[in-house]
Protein backbone atom coordinates (compact mmCIF):
# COMPACT_ATOMS: atom_id res chain seq x y z
CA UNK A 1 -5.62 -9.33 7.44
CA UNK A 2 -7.18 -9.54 4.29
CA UNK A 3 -10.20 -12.04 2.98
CA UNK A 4 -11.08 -11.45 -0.69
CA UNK A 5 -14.30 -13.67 -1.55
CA UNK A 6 -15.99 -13.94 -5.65
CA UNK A 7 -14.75 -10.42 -6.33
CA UNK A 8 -15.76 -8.98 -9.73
CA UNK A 9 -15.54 -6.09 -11.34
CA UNK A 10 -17.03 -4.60 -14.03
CA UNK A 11 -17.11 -1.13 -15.85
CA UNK A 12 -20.13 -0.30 -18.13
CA UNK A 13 -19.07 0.38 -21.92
CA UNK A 14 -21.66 2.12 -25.09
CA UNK A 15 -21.49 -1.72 -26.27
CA UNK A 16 -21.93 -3.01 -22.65
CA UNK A 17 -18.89 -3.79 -20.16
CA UNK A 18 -15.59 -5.15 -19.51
CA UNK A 19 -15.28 -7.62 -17.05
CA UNK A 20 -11.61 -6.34 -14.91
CA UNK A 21 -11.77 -8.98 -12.17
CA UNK A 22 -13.87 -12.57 -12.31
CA UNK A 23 -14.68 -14.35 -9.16
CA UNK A 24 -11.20 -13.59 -7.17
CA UNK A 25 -10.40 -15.34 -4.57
CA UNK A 26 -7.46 -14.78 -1.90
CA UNK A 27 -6.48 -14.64 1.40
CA UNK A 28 -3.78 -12.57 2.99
CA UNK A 29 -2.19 -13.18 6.41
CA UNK A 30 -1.08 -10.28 9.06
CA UNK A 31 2.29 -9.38 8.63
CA UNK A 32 2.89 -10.97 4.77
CA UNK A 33 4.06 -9.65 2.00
CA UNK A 34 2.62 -10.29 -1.03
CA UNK A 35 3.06 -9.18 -4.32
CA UNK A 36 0.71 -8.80 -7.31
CA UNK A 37 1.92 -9.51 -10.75
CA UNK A 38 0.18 -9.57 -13.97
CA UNK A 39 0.86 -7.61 -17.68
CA UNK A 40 -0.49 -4.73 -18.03
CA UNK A 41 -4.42 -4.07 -18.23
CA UNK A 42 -5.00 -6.85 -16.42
CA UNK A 43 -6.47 -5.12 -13.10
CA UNK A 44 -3.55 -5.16 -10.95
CA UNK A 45 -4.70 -1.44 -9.65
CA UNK A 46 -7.92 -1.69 -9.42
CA UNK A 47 -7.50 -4.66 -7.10
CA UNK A 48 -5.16 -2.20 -4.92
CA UNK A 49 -7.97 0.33 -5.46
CA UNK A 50 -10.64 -2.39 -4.59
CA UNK A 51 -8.44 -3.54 -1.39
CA UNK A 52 -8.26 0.43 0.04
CA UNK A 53 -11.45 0.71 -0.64
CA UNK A 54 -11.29 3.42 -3.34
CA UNK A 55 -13.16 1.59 -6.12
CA UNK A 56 -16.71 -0.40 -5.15
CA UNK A 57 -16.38 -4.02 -6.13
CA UNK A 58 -19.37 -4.81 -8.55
CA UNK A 59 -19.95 -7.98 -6.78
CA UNK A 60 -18.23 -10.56 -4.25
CA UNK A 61 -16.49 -9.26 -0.39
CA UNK A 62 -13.79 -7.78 0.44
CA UNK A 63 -12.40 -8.05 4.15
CA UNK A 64 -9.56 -6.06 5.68
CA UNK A 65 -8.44 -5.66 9.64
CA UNK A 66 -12.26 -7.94 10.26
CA UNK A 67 -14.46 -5.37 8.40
CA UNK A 68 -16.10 -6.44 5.57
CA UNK A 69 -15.72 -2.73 2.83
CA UNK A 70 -18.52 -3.62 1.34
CA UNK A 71 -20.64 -2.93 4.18
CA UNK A 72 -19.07 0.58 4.85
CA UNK A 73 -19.92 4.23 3.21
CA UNK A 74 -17.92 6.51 2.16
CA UNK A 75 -17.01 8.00 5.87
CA UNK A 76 -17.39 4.59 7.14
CA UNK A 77 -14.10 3.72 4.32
CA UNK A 78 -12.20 6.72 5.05
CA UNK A 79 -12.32 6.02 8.43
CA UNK A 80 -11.06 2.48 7.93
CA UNK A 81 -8.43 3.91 6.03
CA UNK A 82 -7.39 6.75 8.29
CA UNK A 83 -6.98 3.82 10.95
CA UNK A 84 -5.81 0.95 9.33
CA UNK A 85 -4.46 1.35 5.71
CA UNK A 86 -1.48 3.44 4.46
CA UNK A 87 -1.12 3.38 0.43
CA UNK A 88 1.65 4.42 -1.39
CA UNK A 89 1.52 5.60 -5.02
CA UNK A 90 3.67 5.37 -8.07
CA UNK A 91 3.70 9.08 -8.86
CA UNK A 92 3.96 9.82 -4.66
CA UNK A 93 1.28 12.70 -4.78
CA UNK A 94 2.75 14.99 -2.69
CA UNK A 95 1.75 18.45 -2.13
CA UNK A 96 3.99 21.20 -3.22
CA UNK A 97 3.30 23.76 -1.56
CA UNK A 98 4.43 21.94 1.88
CA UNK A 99 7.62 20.50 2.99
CA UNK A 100 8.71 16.85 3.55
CA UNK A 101 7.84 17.16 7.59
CA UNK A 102 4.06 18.80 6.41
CA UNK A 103 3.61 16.29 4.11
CA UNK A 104 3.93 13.31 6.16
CA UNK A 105 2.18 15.00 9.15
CA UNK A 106 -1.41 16.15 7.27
CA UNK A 107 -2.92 12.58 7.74
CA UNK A 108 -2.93 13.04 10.99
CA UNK A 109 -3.83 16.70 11.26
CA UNK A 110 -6.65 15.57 8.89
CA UNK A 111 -7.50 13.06 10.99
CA UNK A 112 -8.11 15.56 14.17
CA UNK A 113 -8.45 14.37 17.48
CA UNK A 114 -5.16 13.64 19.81
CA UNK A 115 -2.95 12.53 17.48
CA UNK A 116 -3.22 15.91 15.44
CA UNK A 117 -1.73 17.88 18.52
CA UNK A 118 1.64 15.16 17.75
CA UNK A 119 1.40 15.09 14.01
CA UNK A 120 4.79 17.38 13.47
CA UNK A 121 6.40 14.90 16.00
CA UNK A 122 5.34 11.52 14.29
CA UNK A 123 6.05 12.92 10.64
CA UNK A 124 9.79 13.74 11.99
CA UNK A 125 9.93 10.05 13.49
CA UNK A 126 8.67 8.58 10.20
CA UNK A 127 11.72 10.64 7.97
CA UNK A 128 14.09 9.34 10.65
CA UNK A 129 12.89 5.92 10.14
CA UNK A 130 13.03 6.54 6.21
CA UNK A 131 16.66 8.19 6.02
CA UNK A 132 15.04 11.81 5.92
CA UNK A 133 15.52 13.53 8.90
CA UNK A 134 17.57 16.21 7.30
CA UNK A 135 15.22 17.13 4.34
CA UNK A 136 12.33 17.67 6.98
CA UNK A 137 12.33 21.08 5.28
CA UNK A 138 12.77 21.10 1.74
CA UNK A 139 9.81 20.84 -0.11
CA UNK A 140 9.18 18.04 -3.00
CA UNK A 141 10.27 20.21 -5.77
CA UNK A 142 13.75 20.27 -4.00
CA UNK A 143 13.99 15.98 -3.61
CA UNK A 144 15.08 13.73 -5.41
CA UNK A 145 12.50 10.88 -7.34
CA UNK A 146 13.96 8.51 -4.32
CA UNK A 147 13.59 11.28 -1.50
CA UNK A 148 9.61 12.17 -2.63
CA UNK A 149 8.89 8.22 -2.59
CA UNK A 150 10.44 7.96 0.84
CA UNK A 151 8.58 11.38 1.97
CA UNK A 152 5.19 9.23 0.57
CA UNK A 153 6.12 5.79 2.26
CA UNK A 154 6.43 7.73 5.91
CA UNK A 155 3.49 9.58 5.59
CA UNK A 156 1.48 5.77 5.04
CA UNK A 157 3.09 4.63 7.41
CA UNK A 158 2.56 8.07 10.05
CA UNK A 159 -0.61 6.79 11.07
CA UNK A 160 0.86 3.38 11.92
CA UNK A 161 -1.39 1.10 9.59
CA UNK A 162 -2.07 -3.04 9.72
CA UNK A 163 -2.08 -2.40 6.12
CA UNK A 164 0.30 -1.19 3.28
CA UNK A 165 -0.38 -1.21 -0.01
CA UNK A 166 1.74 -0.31 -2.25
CA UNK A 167 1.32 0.46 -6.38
CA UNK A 168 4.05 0.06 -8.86
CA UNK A 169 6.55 2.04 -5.78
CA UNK A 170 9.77 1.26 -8.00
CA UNK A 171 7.99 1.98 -11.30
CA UNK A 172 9.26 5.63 -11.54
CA UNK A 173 12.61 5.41 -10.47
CA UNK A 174 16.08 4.16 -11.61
CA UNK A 175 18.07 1.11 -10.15
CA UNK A 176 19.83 2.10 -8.10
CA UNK A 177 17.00 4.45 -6.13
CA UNK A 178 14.54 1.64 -6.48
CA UNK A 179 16.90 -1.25 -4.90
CA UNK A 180 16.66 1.55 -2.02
CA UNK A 181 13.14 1.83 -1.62
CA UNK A 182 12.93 -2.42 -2.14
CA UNK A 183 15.08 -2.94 0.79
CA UNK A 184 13.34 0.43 2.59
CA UNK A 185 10.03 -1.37 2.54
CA UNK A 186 10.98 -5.05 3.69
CA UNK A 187 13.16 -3.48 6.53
CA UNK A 188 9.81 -1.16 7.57
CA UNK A 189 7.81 -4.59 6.89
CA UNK A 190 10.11 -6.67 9.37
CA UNK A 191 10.39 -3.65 11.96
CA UNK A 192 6.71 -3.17 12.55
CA UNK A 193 4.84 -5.80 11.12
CA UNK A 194 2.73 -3.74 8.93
CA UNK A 195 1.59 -6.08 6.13
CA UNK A 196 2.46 -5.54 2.91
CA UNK A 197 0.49 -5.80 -0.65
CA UNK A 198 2.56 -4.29 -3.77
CA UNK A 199 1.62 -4.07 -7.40
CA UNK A 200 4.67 -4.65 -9.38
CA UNK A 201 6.19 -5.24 -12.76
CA UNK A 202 9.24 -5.86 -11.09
CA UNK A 203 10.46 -9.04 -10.72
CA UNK A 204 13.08 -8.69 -8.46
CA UNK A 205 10.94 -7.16 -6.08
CA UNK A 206 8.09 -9.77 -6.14
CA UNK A 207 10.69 -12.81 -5.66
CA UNK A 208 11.68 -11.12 -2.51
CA UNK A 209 8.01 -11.58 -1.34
CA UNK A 210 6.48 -14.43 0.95
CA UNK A 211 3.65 -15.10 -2.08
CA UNK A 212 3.64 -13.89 -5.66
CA UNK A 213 -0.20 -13.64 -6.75
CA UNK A 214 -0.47 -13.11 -10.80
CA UNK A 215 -3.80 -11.79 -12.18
CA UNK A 216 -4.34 -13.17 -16.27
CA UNK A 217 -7.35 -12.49 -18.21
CA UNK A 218 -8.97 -11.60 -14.46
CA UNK A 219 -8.49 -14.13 -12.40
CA UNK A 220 -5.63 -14.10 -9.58
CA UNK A 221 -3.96 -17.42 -9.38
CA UNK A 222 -1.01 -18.15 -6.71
CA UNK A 223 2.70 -18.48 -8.56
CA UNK A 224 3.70 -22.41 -7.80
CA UNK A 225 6.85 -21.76 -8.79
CA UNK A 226 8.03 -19.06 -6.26
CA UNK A 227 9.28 -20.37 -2.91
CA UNK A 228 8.66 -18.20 0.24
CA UNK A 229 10.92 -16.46 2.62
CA UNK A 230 11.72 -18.06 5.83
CA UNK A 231 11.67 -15.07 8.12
CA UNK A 232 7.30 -14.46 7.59
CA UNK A 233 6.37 -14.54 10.83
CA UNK A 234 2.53 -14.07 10.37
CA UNK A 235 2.11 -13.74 14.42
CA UNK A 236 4.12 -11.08 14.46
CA UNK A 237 2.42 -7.22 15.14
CA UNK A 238 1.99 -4.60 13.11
CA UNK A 239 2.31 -1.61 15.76
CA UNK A 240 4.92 1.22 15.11
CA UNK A 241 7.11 1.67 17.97
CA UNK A 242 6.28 4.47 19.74
């Protein structure tokens, strides 16, 4: 699913630059799930950013779903993201001035073509699937911090992605909500396939992962001492049901 190859990145400075990623190296199987670790600063977000193709690489490959980003444009990446990649944010970005069901359906309606004219349909499937399918409705102001991150995990999923990446997802929320959306994502991960990348400071989340990968001082480095799962199937698909 994913093949990273001597990815750096650099951002220019008065004085200069500062070097964010050196020579990273990594592959990622369809259907994993993987989490990124690392203190603070240390580029965990701009790798996300890097993998979704929001953020240019300053040298080194990046390939998801058999495209290499670094050969695509800007269309050329939204379209790869409109197709294959759903990302999911810390601070959920919803818009307010639509309801849970609009919000997860305007991918798709962006998107145009057939799947616009079912858009309403597949956003009410994807709150089903995440618990929601009586808040269709309400709009974000009137969720909960646990309802707006489930509104923002079905609409990256709507467009049923090979893909999901996911940035800091608990980081906002309290334990209880977050052990929720934890055991919200693996049970989406082993329904469909989708495969899964997530920033995270949390520790219980990443041990729950097939790989922990820890970026220090720029370089990503695979944790020895965390032992997979035994249900990654890495054959297994990554359609949505229909």
């Amino acid at each position: 699913m994913i093949q990273i190859s001597h990815l750096t990145l650099s951002y220019p400075l008065a004085s200069g630059s500062v070097q964010v990623l050196r020579e990273v190296d990594a592959h990622i199987a369809a259907g994993e799930r993987v989490a990124i670790a690392g203190p603070s600063g240390s580029g965990k977000t701009s790798l996300l950013l890097l993998l979704a193709g929001l953020e240019r690489p300053s040298s080194g490959t990046i390939t998801v779903a058999g495209t290499d980003l670094t050969t695509l444009n800007a269309d050329g990446l939204a379209d790869l993201r409109r197709t294959h990649v759903g990302i999911v944010f810390q601070s959920f970005h919803l818009l307010p001035s639509l309801s849970a069901l609009d919000n997860v359906a305007l991918p798709l309606q962006l998107a145009g073509g057939p799947e616009a004219r079912h858009a309403r349909d597949r956003a009410r499937e994807g709150l089903a699937r995440v618990g929601l399918a009586a808040r269709a409705h309400h709009f974000p102001s009137q969720l909960s911090g646990g309802e707006q991150q489930r509104v923002a995990i079905a609409r990256a999923l709507v467009h049923r992605p090979a893909l999901l990446l996911a940035d800091e997802p608990t980081g906002n929320l309290d334990d209880h909500t977050a052990e929720s959306i934890r055991t919200l994502l693996f049970d989406l991960n082993r329904e469909t396939g989708t495969t899964l990348v997530l920033v995270t400071h949390d520790m219980d989340f990443a041990a729950r992962c097939d790989r922990v990968l820890r970026l220090h001082e720029g370089k990503l480095q695979e944790d020895t001492t965390h032992h997979a799962h035994t249900d990654f199937h890495p054959e297994s698909t990554h359609a949505l049901p229909a």
